[in-house]
Protein backbone atom coordinates (compact mmCIF):
# COMPACT_ATOMS: atom_id res chain seq x y z
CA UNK A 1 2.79 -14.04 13.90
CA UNK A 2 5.17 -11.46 12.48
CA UNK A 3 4.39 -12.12 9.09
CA UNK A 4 0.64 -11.58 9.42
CA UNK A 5 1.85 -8.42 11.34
CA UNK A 6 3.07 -7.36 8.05
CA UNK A 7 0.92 -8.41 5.53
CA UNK A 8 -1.84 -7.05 7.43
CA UNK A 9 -0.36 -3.42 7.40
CA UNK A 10 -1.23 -0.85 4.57
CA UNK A 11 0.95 0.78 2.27
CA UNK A 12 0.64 1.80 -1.28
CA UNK A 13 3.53 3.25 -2.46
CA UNK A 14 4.53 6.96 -0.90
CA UNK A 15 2.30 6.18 2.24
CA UNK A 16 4.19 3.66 3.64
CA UNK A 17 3.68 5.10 7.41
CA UNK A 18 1.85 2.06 8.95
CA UNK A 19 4.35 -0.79 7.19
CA UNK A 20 7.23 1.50 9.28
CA UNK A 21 5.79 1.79 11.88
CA UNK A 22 5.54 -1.61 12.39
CA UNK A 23 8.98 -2.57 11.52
CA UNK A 24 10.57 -0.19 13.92
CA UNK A 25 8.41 -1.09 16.53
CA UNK A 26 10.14 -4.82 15.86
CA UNK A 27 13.70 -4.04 15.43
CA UNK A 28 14.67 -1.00 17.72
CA UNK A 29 15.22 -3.29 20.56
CA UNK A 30 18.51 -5.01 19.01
CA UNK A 31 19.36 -2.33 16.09
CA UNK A 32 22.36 0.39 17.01
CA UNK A 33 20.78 3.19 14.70
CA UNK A 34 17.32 3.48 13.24
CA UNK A 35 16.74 5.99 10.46
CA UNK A 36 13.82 7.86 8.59
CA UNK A 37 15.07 9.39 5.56
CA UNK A 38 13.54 12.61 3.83
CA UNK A 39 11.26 10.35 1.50
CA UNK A 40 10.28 7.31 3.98
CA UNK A 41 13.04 5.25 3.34
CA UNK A 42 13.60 3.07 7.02
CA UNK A 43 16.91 2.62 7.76
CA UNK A 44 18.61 0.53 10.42
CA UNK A 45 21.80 -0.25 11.62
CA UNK A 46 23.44 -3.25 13.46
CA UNK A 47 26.77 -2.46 13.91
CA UNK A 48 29.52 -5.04 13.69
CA UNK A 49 31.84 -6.30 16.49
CA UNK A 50 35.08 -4.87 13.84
CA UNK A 51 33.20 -2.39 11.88
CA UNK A 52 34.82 -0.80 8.71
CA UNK A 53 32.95 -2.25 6.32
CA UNK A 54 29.42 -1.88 4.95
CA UNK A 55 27.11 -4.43 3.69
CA UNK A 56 23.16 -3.39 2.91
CA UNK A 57 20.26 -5.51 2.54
CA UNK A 58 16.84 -4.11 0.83
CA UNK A 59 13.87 -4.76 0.76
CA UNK A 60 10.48 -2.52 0.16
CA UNK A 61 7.84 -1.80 2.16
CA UNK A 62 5.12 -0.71 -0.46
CA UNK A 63 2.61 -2.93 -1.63
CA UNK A 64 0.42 -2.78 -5.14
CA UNK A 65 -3.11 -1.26 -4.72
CA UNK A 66 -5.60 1.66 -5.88
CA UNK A 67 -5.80 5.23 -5.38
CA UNK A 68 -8.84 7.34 -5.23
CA UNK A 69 -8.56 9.68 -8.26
CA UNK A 70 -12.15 10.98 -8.08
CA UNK A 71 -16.15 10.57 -7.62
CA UNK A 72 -19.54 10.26 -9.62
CA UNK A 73 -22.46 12.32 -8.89
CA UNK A 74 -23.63 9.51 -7.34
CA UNK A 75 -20.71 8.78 -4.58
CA UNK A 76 -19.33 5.96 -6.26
CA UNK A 77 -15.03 6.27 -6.53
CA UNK A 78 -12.95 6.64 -9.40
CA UNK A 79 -9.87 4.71 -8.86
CA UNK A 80 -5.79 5.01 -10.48
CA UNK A 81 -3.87 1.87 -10.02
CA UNK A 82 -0.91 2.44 -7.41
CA UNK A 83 1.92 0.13 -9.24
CA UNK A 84 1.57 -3.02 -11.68
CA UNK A 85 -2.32 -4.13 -11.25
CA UNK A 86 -4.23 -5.92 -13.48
CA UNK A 87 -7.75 -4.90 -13.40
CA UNK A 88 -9.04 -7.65 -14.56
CA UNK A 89 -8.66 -9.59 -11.02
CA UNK A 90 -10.56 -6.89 -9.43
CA UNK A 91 -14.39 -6.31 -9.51
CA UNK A 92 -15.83 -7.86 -6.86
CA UNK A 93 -13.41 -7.70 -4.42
CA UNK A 94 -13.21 -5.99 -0.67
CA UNK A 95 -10.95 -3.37 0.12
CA UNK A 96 -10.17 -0.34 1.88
CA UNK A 97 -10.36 2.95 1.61
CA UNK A 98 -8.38 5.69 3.54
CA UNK A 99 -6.87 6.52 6.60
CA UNK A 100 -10.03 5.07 8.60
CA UNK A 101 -9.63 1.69 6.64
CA UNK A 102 -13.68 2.32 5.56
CA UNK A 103 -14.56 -0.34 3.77
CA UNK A 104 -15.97 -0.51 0.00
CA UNK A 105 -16.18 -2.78 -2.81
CA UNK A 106 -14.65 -2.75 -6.38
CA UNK A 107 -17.14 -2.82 -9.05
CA UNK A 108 -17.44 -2.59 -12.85
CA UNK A 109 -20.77 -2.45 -15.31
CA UNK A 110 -22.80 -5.81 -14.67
CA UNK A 111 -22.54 -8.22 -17.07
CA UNK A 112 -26.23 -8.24 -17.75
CA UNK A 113 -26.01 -4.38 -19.44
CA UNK A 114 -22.48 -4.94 -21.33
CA UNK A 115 -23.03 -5.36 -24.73
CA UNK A 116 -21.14 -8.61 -26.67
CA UNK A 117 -18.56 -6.47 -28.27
CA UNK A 118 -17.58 -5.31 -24.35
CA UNK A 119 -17.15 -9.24 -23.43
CA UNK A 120 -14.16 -8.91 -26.41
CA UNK A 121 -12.20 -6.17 -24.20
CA UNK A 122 -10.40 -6.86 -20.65
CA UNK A 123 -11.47 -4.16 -17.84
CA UNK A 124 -9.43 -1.06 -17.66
CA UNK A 125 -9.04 0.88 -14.75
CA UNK A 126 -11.12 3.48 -15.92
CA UNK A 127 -14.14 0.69 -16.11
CA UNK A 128 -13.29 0.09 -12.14
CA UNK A 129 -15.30 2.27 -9.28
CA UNK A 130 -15.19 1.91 -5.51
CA UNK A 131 -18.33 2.41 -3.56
CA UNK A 132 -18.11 3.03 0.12
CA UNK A 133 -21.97 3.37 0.55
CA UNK A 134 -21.85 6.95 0.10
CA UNK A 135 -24.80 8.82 -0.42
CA UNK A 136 -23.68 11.15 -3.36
CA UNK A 137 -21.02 13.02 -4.47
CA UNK A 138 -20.28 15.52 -1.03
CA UNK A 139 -21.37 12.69 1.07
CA UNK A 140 -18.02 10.41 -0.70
CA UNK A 141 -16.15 13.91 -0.38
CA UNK A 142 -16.85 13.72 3.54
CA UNK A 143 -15.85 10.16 4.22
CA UNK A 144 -12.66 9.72 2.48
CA UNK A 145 -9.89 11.92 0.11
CA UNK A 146 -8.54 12.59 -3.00
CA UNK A 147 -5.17 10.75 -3.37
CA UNK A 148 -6.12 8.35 -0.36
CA UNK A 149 -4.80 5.02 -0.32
CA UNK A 150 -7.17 1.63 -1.24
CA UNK A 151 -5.69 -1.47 -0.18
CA UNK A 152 -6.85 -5.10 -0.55
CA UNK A 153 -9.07 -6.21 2.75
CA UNK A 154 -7.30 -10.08 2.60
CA UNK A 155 -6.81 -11.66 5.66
CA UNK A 156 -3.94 -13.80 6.26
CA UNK A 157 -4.44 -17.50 6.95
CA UNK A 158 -2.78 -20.74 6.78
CA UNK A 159 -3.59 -22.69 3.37
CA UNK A 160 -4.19 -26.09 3.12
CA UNK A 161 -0.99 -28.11 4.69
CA UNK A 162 2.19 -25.92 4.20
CA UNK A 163 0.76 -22.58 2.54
CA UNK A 164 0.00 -19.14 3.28
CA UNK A 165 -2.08 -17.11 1.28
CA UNK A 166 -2.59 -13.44 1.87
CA UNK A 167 -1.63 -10.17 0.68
CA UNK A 168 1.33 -7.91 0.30
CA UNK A 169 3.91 -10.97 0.47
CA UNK A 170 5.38 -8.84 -2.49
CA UNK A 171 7.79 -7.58 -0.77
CA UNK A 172 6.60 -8.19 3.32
CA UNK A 173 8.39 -11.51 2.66
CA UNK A 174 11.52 -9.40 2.35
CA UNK A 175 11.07 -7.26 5.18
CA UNK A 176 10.53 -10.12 6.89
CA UNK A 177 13.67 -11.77 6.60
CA UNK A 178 15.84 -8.51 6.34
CA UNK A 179 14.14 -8.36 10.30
CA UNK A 180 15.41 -11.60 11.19
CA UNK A 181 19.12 -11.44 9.91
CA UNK A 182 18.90 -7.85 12.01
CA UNK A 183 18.95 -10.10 15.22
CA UNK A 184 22.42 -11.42 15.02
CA UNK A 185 25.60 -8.98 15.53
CA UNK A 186 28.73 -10.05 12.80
CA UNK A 187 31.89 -8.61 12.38
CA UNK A 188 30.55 -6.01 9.50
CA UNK A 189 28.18 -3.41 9.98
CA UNK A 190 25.07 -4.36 8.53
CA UNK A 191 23.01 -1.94 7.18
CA UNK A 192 18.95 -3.14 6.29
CA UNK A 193 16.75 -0.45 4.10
CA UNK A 194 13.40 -0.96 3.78
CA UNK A 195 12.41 1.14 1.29
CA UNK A 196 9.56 3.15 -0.22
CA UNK A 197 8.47 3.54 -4.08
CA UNK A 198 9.61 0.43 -5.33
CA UNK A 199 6.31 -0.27 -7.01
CA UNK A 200 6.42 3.06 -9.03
CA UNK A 201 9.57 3.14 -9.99
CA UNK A 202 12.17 1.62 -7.46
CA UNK A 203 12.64 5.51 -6.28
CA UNK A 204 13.60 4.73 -2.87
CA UNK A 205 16.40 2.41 -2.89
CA UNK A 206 18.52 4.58 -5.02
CA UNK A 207 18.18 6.99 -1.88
CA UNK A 208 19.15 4.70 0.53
CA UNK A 209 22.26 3.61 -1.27
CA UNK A 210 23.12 6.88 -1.46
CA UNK A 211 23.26 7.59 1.80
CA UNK A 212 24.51 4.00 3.17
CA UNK A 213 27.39 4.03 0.82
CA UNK A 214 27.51 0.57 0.51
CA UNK A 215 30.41 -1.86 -0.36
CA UNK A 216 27.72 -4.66 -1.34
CA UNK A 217 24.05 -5.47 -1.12
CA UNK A 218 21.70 -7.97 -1.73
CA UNK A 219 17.60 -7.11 -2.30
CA UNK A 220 15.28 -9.31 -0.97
CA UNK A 221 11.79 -9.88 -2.97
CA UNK A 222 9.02 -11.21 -3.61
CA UNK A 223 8.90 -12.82 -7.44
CA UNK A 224 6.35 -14.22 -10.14
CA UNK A 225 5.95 -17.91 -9.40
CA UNK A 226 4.10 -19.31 -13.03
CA UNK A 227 3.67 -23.34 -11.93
CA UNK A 228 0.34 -23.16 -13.07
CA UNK A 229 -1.23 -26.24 -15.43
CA UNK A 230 -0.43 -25.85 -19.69
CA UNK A 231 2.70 -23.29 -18.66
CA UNK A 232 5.50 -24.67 -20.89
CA UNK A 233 8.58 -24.88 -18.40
CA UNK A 234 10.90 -22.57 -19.97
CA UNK A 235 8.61 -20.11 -19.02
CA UNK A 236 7.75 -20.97 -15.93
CA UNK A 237 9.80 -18.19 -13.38
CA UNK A 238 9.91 -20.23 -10.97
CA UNK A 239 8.11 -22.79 -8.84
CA UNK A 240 6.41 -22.29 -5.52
CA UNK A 241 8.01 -25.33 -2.88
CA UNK A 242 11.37 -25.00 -4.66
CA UNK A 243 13.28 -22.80 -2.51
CA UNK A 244 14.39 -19.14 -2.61
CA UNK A 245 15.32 -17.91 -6.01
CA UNK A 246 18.32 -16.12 -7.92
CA UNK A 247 18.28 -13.85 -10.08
CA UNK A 248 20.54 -13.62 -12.61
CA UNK A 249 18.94 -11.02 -14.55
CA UNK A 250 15.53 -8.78 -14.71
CA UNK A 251 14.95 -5.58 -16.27
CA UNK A 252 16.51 -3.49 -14.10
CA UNK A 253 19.40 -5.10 -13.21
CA UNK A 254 22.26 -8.19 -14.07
CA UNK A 255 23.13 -9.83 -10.51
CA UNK A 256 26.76 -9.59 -10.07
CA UNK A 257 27.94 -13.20 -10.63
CA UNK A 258 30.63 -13.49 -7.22
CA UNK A 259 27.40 -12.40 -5.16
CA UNK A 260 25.09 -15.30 -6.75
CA UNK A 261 27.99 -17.58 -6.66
CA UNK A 262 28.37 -17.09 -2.99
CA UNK A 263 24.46 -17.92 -2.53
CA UNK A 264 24.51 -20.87 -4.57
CA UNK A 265 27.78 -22.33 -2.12
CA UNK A 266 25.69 -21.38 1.20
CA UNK A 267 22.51 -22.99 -0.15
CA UNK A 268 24.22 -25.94 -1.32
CA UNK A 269 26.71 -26.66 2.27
CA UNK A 270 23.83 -26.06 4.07
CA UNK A 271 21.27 -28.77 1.94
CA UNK A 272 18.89 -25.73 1.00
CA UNK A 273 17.03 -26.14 -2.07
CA UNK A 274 17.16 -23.30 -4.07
CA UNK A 275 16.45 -22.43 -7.81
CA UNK A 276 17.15 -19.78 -10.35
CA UNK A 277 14.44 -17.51 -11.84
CA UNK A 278 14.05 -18.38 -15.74
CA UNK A 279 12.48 -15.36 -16.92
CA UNK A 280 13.60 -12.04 -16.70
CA UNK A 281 10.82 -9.77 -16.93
CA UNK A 282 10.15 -7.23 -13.95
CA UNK A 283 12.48 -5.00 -12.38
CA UNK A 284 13.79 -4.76 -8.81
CA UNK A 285 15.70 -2.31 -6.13
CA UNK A 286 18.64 -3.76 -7.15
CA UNK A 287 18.61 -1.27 -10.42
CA UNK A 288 19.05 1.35 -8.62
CA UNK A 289 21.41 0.54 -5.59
CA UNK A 290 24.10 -0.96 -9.08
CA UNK A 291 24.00 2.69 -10.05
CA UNK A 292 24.62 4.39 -6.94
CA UNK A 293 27.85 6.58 -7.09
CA UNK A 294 30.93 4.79 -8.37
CA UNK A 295 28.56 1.91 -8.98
CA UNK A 296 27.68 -1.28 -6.54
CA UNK A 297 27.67 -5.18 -6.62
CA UNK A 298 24.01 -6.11 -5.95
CA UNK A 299 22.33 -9.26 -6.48
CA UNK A 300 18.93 -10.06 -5.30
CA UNK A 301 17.34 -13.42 -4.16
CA UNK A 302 13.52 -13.94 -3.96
CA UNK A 303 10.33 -15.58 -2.83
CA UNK A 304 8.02 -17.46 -5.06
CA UNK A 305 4.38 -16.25 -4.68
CA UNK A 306 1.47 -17.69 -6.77
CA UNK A 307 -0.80 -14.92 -8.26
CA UNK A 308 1.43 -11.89 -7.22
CA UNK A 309 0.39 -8.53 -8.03
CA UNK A 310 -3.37 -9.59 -7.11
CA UNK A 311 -5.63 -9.20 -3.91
CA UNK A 312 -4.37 -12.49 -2.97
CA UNK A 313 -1.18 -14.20 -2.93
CA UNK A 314 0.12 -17.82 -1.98
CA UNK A 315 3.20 -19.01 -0.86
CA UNK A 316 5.08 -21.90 0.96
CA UNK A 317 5.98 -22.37 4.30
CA UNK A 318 8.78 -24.26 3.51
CA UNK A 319 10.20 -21.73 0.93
CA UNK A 320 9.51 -19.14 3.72
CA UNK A 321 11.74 -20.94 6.12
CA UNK A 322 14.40 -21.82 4.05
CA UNK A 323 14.35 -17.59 2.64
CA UNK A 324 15.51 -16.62 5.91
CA UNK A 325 17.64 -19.38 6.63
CA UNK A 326 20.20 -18.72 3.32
CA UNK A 327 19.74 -14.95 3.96
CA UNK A 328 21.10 -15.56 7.71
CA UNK A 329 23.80 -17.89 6.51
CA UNK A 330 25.00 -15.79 3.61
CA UNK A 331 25.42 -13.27 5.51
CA UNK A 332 27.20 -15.09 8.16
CA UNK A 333 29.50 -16.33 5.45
CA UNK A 334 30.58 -12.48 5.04
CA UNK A 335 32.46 -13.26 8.49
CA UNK A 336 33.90 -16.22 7.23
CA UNK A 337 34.82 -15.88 3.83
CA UNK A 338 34.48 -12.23 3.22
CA UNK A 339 32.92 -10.27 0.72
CA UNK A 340 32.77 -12.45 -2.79
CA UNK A 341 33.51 -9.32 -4.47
């Protein structure tokens, strides 16, 4: 399955190789043009039976994670969060470390030796180390780097009846469905970036607008989903089983309202539930593609995932299906209606 494909691959932000890899290996077969920009960015084309005009879909490739940033005397690894990770979801848990994928485990002080004030204070990162069963210091040195990526060791599997749970769906979810609308040809050409540094800063998609040029785009994502028990509803984001969500609004960027109009019409001929994200905190690729040159209508729609930013992430099948199914048709409706802007 493609999407296990994906979630499976590593990439923190800036070492994206292995996500890219992937995804050309999927979509040089029907794609015209197939691009690696100076700072990772992946860009493909599918060029469009008239041409002339130029429509780009995003969606990133790096995933949140660790980094190692050092090592005790005694070979355990001192870690720097790679994007927005709370620590306090981490001791415990599996991961790995490097290029070779070695193995290690997350750990913190026990909570036998912490003394009652520490039970007062949430885990920092500085609390967290890594330990890869090294036997000191040089022996840690050998085995793995400074700057090396550490990635969540989650397998993906079916949950329950109708769920997924794994890692990464933040934003493989995206790429996923920015693969799929590759595979038909319209009238337009269609560029789809899949781009690097989004968890750091959105730094890649800014790039990849610059160089597309395009006259519209839409970012595909994956988003906060907070339909857990005692959350009042105005604050829930949005609700996993729903459907995909627009965004109006985050902090990065206001969705331009003809674009979000247009996705609200496809969803609704076509009898696909969809919803609207009700908060607006977190920021998106979109922020940066609005501000490219002369400026660019951008909206983005997303994915609800359950406990996003985390080791572990679930989402629905049905919200899965029904992700790629507006994303083909609104872009279809680019043939029919034309661009809503």
């Amino acid at each position: 399955m493609l999407l296990e494909k994906l979630t499976s691959a590593r990439g923190i932000s800036g070492q994206e190789a292995e996500v890219r890899k992937l995804i050309k290996s999927e979509i040089e077969s029907f794609v015209d043009e197939v691009t690696v920009d100076p700072i990772g960015n992946l860009i493909a084309l599918r060029r469009g039976r008239k041409g002339g005009t130029r429509v780009m879909i995003a969606a990133h490739m790096d995933e949140v994670g660790l980094m190692v940033a050092g090592f005790d005397s005694d070979g355990l690894i001192k870690v720097e969060a790679s994007g927005g990770v709370d620590p306090r979801v981490l001791v415990s848990k599996v991961v790995y470390v490097g290029p070779s994928s070695r193995l290690g485990v997350i750990g913190s002080k026990p909570v036998h030796l912490m003394k009652p004030e520490e039970f007062e204070k949430a885990l920092g990162i500085d609390a967290l180390t890594v330990d890869i069963g090294a036997n000191g210091r040089e022996d840690a040195e050998k085995l793995v780097k400074l700057g090396d990526q550490i990635t969540f060791a989650t397998d993906f599997a079916e949950l329950g009846s109708g769920y997924y749970k794994g890692k990464a769906f933040d934003d493989r979810v995206g790429c996923l469905a920015l693969i799929e609308s590759l595979k038909v040809q319209r009238d337009y050409d269609l560029y789809a970036a899949f781009t690097v540094q989004e968890e750091v800063g959105l730094r890649g998609a800014g790039v990849a607008a610059y160089r597309v040029k395009p006259q519209m785009a839409l970012v595909l994502e994956g988003t906060t989903a907070h339909d857990v028990p005692k959350a009042p509803e105005h604050s829930q984001s949005c609700l996993v089983g729903a459907g995909p969500v627009i965004v109006h609004r985050d902090t990065a960027w206001v969705g331009d309202p003809r674009i979000i109009r247009r996705l609200v019409e496809t969803a609704e001929a076509a009898h696909i539930p969809y919803q609207f994200k009700r908060t607006v905190t977190g920021g998106t690729d979109a922020g940066k593609i609005g501000l490219t040159e002369q400026g660019t209508p951008v909206a983005v729609m997303s994915m609800p995932c359950r406990f996003i930013h985390s080791p572990v992430s679930v989402i629905a099948q049905s919200d899965l299906n029904n992700y790629i199914k507006l994303t083909g048709l609104f872009l279809d409706s680019l043939d029919e209606r034309g661009l809503p802007v």
